[in-house]
Protein backbone atom coordinates (compact mmCIF):
# COMPACT_ATOMS: atom_id res chain seq x y z
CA UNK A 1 20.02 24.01 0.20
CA UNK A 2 22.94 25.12 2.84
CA UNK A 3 23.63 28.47 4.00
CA UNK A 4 26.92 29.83 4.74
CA UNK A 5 26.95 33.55 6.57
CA UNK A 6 25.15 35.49 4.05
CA UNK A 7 25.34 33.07 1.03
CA UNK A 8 23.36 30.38 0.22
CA UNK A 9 24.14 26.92 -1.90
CA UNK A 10 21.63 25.47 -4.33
CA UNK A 11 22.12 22.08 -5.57
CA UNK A 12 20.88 20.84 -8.95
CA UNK A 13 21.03 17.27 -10.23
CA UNK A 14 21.04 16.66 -14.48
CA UNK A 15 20.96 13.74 -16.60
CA UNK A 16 24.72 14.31 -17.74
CA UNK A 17 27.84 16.56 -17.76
CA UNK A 18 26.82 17.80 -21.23
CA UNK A 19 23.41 19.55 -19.93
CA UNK A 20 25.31 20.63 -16.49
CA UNK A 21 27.82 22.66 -18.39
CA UNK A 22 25.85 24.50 -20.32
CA UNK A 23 23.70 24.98 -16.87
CA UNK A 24 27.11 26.29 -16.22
CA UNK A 25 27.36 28.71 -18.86
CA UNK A 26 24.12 29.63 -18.76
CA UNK A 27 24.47 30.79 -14.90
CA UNK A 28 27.50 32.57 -15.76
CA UNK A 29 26.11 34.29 -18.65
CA UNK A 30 22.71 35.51 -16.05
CA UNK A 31 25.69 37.55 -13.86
CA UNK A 32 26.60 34.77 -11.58
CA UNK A 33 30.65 34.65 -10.96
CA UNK A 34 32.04 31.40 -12.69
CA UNK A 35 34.01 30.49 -9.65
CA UNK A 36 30.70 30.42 -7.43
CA UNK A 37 29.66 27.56 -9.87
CA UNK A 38 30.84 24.11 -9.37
CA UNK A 39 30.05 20.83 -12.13
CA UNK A 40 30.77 18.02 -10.15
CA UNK A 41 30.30 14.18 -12.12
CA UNK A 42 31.94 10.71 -11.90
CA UNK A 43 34.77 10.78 -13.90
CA UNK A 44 34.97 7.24 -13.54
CA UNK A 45 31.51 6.97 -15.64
CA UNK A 46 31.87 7.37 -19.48
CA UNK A 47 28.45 8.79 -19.95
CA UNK A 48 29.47 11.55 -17.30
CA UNK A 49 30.80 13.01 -20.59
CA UNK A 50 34.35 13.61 -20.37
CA UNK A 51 36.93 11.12 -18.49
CA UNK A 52 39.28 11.16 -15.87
CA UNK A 53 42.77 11.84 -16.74
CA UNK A 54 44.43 10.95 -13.67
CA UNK A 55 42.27 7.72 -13.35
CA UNK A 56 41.32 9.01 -9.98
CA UNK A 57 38.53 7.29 -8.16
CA UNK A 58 36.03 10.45 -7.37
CA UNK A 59 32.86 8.77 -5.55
CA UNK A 60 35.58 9.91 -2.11
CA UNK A 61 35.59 12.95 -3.41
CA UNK A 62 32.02 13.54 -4.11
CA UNK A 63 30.73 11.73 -0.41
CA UNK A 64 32.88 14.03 1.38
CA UNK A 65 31.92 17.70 -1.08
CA UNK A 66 28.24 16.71 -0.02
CA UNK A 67 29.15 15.75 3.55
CA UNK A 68 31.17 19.58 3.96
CA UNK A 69 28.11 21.22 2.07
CA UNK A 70 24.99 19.63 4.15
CA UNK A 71 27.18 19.25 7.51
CA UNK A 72 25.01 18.67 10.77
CA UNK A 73 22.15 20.07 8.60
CA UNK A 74 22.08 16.62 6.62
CA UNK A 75 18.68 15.46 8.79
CA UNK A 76 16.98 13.77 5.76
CA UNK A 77 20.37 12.38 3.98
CA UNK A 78 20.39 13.94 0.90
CA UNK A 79 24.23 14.37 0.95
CA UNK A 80 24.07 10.67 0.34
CA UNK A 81 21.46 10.84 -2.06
CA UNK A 82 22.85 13.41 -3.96
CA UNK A 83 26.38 11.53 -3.83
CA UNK A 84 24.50 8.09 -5.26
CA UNK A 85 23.08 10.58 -7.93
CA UNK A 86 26.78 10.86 -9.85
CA UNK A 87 27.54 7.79 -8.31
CA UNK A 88 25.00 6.25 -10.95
CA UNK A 89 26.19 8.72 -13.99
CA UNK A 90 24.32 11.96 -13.24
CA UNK A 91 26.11 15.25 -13.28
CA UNK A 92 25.38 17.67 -10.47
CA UNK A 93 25.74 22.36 -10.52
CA UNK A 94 26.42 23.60 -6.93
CA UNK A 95 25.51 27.64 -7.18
CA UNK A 96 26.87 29.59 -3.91
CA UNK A 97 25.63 33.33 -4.16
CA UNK A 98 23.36 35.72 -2.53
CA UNK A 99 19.55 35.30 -2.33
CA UNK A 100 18.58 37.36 -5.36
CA UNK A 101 21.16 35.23 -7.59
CA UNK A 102 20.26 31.69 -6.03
CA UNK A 103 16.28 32.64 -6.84
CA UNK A 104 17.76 33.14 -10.84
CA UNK A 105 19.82 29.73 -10.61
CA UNK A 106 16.55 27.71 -9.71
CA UNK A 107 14.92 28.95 -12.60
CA UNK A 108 17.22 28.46 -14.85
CA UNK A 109 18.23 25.03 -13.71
CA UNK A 110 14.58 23.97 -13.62
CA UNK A 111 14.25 25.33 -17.06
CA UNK A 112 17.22 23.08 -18.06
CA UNK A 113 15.40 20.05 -16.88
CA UNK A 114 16.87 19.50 -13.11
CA UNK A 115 15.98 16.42 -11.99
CA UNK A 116 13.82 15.26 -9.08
CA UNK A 117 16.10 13.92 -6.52
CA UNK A 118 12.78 12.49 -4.40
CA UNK A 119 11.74 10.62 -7.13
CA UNK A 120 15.34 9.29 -7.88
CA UNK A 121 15.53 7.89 -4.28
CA UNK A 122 12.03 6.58 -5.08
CA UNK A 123 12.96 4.53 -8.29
CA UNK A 124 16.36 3.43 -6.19
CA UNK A 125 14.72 2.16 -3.76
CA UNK A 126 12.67 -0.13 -5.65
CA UNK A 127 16.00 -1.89 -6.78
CA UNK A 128 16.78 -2.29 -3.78
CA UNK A 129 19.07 1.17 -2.38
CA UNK A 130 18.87 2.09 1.46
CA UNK A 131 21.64 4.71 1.56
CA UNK A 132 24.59 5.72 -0.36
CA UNK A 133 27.89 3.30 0.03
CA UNK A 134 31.14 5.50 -0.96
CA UNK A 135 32.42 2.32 -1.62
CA UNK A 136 30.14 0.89 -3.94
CA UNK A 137 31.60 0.96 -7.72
CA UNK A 138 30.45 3.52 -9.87
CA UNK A 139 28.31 2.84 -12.69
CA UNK A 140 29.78 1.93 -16.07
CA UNK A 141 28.77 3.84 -19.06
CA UNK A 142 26.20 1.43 -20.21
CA UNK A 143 25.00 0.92 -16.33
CA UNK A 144 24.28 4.22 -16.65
CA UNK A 145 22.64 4.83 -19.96
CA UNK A 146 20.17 2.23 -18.56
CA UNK A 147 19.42 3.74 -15.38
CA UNK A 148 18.54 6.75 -17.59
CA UNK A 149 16.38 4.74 -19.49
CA UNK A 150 14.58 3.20 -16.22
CA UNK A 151 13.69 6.13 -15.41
CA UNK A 152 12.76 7.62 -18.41
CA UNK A 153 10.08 4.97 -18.35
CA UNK A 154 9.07 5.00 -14.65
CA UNK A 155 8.57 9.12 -15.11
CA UNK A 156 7.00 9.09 -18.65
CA UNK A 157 3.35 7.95 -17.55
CA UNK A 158 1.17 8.27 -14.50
CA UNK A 159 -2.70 7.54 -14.14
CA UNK A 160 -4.80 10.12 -12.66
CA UNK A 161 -8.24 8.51 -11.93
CA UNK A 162 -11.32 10.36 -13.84
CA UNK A 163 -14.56 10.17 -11.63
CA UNK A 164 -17.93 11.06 -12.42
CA UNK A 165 -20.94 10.68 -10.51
CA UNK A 166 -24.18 9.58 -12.16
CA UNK A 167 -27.98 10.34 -10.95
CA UNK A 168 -29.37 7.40 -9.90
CA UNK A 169 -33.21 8.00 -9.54
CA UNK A 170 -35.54 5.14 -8.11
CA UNK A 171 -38.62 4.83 -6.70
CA UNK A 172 -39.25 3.19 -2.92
CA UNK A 173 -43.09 2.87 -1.23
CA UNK A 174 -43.50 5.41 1.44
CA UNK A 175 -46.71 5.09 3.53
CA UNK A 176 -48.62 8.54 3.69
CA UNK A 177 -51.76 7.85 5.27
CA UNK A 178 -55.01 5.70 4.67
CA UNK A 179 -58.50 5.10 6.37
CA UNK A 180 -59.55 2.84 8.72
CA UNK A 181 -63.05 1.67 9.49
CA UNK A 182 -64.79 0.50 12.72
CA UNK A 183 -68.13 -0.39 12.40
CA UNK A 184 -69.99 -0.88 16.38
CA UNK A 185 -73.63 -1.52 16.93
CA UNK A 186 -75.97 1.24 18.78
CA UNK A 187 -79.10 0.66 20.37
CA UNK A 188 -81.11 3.53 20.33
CA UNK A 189 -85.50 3.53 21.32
CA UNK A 190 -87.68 3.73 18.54
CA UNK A 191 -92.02 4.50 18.78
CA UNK A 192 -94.67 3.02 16.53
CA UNK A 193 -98.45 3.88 16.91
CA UNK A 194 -100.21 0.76 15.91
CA UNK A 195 -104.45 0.78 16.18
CA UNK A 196 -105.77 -2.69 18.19
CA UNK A 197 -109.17 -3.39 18.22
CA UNK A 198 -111.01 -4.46 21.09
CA UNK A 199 -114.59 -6.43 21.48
CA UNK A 200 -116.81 -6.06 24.87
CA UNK A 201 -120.04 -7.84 25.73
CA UNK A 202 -122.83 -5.86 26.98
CA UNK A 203 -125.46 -7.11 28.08
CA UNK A 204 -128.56 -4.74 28.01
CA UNK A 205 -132.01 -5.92 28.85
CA UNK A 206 -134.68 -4.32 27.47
CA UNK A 207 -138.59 -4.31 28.78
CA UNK A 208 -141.04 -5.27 26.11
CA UNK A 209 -144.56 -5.85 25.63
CA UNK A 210 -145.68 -7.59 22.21
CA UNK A 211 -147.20 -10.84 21.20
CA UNK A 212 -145.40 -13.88 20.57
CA UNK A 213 -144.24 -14.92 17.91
CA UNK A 214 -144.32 -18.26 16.24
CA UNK A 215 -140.54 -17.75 16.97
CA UNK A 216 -140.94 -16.90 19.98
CA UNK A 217 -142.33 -20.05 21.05
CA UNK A 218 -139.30 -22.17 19.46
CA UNK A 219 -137.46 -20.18 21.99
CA UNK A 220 -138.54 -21.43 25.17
CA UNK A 221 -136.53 -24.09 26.25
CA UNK A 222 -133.41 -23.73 27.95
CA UNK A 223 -130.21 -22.66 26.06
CA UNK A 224 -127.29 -21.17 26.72
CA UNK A 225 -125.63 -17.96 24.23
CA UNK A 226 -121.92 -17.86 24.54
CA UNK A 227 -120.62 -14.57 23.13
CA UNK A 228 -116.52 -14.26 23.05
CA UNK A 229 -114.56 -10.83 23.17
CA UNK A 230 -111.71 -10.92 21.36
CA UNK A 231 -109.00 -7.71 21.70
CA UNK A 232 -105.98 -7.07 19.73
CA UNK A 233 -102.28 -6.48 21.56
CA UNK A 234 -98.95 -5.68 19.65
CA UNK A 235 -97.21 -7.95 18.31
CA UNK A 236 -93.40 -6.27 18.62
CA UNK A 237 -90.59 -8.34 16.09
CA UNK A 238 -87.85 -7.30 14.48
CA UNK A 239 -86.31 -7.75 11.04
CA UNK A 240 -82.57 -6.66 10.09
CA UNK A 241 -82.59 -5.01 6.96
CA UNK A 242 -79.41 -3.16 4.73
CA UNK A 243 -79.55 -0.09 4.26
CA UNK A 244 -76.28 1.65 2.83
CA UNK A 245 -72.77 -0.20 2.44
CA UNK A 246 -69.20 1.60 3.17
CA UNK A 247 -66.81 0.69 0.12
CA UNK A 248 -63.24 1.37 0.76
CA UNK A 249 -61.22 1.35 -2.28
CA UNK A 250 -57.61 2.80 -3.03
CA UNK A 251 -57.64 4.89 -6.78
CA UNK A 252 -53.92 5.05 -8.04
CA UNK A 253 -52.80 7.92 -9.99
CA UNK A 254 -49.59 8.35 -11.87
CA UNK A 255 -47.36 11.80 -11.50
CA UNK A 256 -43.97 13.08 -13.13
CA UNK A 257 -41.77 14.62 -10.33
CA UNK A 258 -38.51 16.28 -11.42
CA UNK A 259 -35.89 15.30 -9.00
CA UNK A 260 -32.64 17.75 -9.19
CA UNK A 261 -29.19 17.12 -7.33
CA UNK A 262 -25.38 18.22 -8.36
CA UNK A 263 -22.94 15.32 -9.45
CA UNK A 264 -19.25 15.85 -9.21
CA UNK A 265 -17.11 14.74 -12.11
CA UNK A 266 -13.23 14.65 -12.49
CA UNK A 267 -11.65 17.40 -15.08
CA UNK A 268 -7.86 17.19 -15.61
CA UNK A 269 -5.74 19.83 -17.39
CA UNK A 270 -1.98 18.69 -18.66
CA UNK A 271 0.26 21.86 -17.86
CA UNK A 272 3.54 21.17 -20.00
CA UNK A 273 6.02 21.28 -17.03
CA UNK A 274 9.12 23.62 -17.88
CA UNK A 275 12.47 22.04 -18.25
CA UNK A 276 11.17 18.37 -19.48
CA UNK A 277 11.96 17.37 -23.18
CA UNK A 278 8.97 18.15 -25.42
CA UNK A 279 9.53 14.63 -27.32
CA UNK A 280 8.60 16.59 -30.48
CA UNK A 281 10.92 15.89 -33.54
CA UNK A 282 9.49 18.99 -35.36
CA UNK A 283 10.93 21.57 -33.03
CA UNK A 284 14.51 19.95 -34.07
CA UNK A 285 13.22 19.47 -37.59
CA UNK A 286 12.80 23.34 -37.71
CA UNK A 287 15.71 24.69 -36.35
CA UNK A 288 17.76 22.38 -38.72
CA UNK A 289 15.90 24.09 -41.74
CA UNK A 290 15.68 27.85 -40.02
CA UNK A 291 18.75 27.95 -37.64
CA UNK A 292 21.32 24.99 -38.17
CA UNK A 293 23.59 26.87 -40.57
CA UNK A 294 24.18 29.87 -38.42
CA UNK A 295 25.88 27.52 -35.98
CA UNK A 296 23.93 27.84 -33.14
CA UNK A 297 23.34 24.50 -31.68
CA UNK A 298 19.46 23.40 -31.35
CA UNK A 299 19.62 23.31 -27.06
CA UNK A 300 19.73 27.25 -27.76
CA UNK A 301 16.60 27.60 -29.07
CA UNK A 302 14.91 24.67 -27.85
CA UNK A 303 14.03 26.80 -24.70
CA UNK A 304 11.89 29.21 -27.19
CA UNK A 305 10.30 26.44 -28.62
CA UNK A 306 8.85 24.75 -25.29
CA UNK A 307 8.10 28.29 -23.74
CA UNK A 308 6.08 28.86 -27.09
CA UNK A 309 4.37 25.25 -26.61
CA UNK A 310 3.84 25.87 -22.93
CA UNK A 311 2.26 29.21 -23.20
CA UNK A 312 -0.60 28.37 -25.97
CA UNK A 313 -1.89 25.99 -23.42
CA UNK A 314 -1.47 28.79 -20.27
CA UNK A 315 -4.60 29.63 -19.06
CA UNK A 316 -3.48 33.67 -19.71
CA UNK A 317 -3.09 33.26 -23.33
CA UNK A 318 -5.91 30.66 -23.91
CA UNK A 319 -8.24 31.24 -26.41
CA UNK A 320 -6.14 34.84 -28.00
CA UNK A 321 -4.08 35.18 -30.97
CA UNK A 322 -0.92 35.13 -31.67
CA UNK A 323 -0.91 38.99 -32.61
CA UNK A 324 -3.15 39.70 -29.51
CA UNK A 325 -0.98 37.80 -26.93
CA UNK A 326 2.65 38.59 -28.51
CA UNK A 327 3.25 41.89 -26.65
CA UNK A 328 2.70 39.82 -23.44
CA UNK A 329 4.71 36.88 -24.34
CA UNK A 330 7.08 39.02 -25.22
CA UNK A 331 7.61 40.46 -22.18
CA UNK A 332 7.21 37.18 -19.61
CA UNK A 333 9.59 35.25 -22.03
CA UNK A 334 11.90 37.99 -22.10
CA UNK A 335 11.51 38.40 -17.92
CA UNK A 336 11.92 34.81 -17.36
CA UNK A 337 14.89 34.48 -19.85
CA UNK A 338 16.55 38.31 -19.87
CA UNK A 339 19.83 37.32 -21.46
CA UNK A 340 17.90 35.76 -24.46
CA UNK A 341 16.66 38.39 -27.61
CA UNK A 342 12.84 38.37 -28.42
CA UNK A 343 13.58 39.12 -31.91
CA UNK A 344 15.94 36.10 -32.13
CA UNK A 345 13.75 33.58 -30.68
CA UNK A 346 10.50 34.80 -31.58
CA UNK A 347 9.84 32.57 -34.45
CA UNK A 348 10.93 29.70 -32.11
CA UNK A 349 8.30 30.48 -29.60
CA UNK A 350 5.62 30.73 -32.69
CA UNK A 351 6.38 27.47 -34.38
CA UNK A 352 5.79 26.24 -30.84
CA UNK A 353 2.68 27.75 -30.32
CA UNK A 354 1.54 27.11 -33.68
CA UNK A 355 1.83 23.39 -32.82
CA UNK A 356 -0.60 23.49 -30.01
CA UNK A 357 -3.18 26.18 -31.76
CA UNK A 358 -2.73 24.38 -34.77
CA UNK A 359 -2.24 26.70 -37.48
CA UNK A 360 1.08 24.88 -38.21
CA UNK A 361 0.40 21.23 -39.07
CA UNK A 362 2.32 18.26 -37.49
């Protein structure tokens, strides 16, 4: 965007000079002065939409409208960009107005399906484009028509990656504890009391006076009388005896432990972008039965019939009716577009959200 004094210039870049005039008209009719609108296109490209008369070659033209609009501000090149842009067949809407008008030309012109100019220089580069060469050809009509179609392709799909985490629960041997047993030897005094008998010889003479005795008389001759003593003494052994075992064992028992944790898990929501074609032959089947004879071409109401799309799957409006949410979509569609009639379009925007709620079948 440049800014001159107290006006500022918004650029927007469209598929072809068909959709940029009627950006064009459409800016006019929202109170911006036609001559602070300008529809630049190669008029050397067919599928610009209309031809040059004069046979002039307008890629000079073009280089040098972007070079006097960006100026020294032109850091990132997107004069050039911009200038390959109709170089290749697109059409581009310069709006120069106040701040409160140039907020009202974005939205419109992003409702109208501008075009990413990033993601241009993205798919050009891939074929091979550095920067813009004002003295490159311009395309040919079918050159461009297949550009369109490139990109068409390159911008109709994208992957986003779903993720989900799963709770993967095992089991691992932890060591808690156990016993551990030392077995030492202690000596410690023990008493018995055991009885011993003992033998002593006494001797005891005793003085008597008797006959003999025929016994008596066998006795004298010498002999000799041997008496032994015999005494008893401990006798100390020892004998090893068991007399209690320690059993260590391990008892296993079995438990059910609930283990809890969050998991993360991708959720992706499509948001119907504003301004991108709604490949949806019904919307054009219905306004050729409901709207095709009063004249009014279908890129009139086609507007209704995405914002009706768009809105059944807004967050705001999910879930309600169409009589509980009309008084609001009323007034947003009506805020957003307030040179369009509610009573006009209404049955545009409710085909449309009849084909996401599904009360209207396919």
């Amino acid at each position: 965007m440049a800014q001159s004094s107290n006006e500022k210039t918004v650029v927007g870049v469209f598929e072809d000079y068909r959709t940029a005039e009627r950006v064009a008209r459409d800016l006019t009719d929202a109170g911006i002065p036609r001559d602070a609108i300008e529809v630049r296109s190669n008029f050397m490209t067919g599928a610009a939409g209309r031809t040059s008369e004069a046979g002039e070659t307008h890629e000079g033209g073009i280089s040098g409208f972007f070079h006097r609009l960006f100026g020294g501000h032109d850091a990132e090149g997107y004069g050039g960009h911009y200038a390959e842009a109709v170089r290749r067949g697109n059409a581009i809407v310069c709006v120069t107005a106040r701040q409160e008008q140039i907020d009202r030309a974005v939205s419109i012109m992003n409702a109208a399906g501008a075009v990413d100019i990033d993601r241009h220089v993205e798919h050009y580069r891939k074929t091979g484009y550095e920067r813009h060469d004002p003295s490159a050809a311009p395309y040919s009509y079918e050159e461009a028509n297949r550009e369109r179609e490139r990109l068409r392709e390159a911008n109709s799909s994208a992957s986003v990656p779903v993720v989900e985490e799963e709770l993967q629960v095992g089991k691992r041997t932890v060591q808690r504890g156990g016993v551990r047993v030392h077995s030492r030897v202690i000596e410690e005094p023990v008493k018995e009391n055991v009885e011993l008998r003992e033998e002593h010889v006494r001797v005891e003479r005793r003085p008597v006076d008797r006959p003999v005795e025929p016994g008596d008389i066998d006795r004298m001759r010498d002999q000799n009388v041997e008496i032994t003593e015999v005494v008893e003494e401990p006798v100390v052994q020892k004998r090893a005896r068991v007399r209690e075992e320690v059993v260590v064992d391990k008892e296993t028992s079995r438990r059910t432990e609930q283990v809890k944790d969050n998991v993360r898990h991708t959720e992706v929501d499509i948001e119907k972008l504003p301004g991108g074609r709604q490949a949806n032959p019904d919307f054009r089947s219905d306004w050729q039965s409901r709207y095709a004879a009063s004249g009014e071409p279908y890129e009139t109401y086609e507007p209704a019939y995405n914002y009706g799309y768009r809105s059944a799957g807004d967050p705001r409006y999910r879930g309600r009716s169409w009589s509980d949410a009309e008084n609001d979509l009323r007034t947003d569609y009506l805020r957003n577009n307030p040179n369009s009639s509610w009573d006009r379009m209404k049955d545009a925007v409710r085909h449309g959200w009849d084909k996401v709620t599904g009360k209207r079948n396919a």
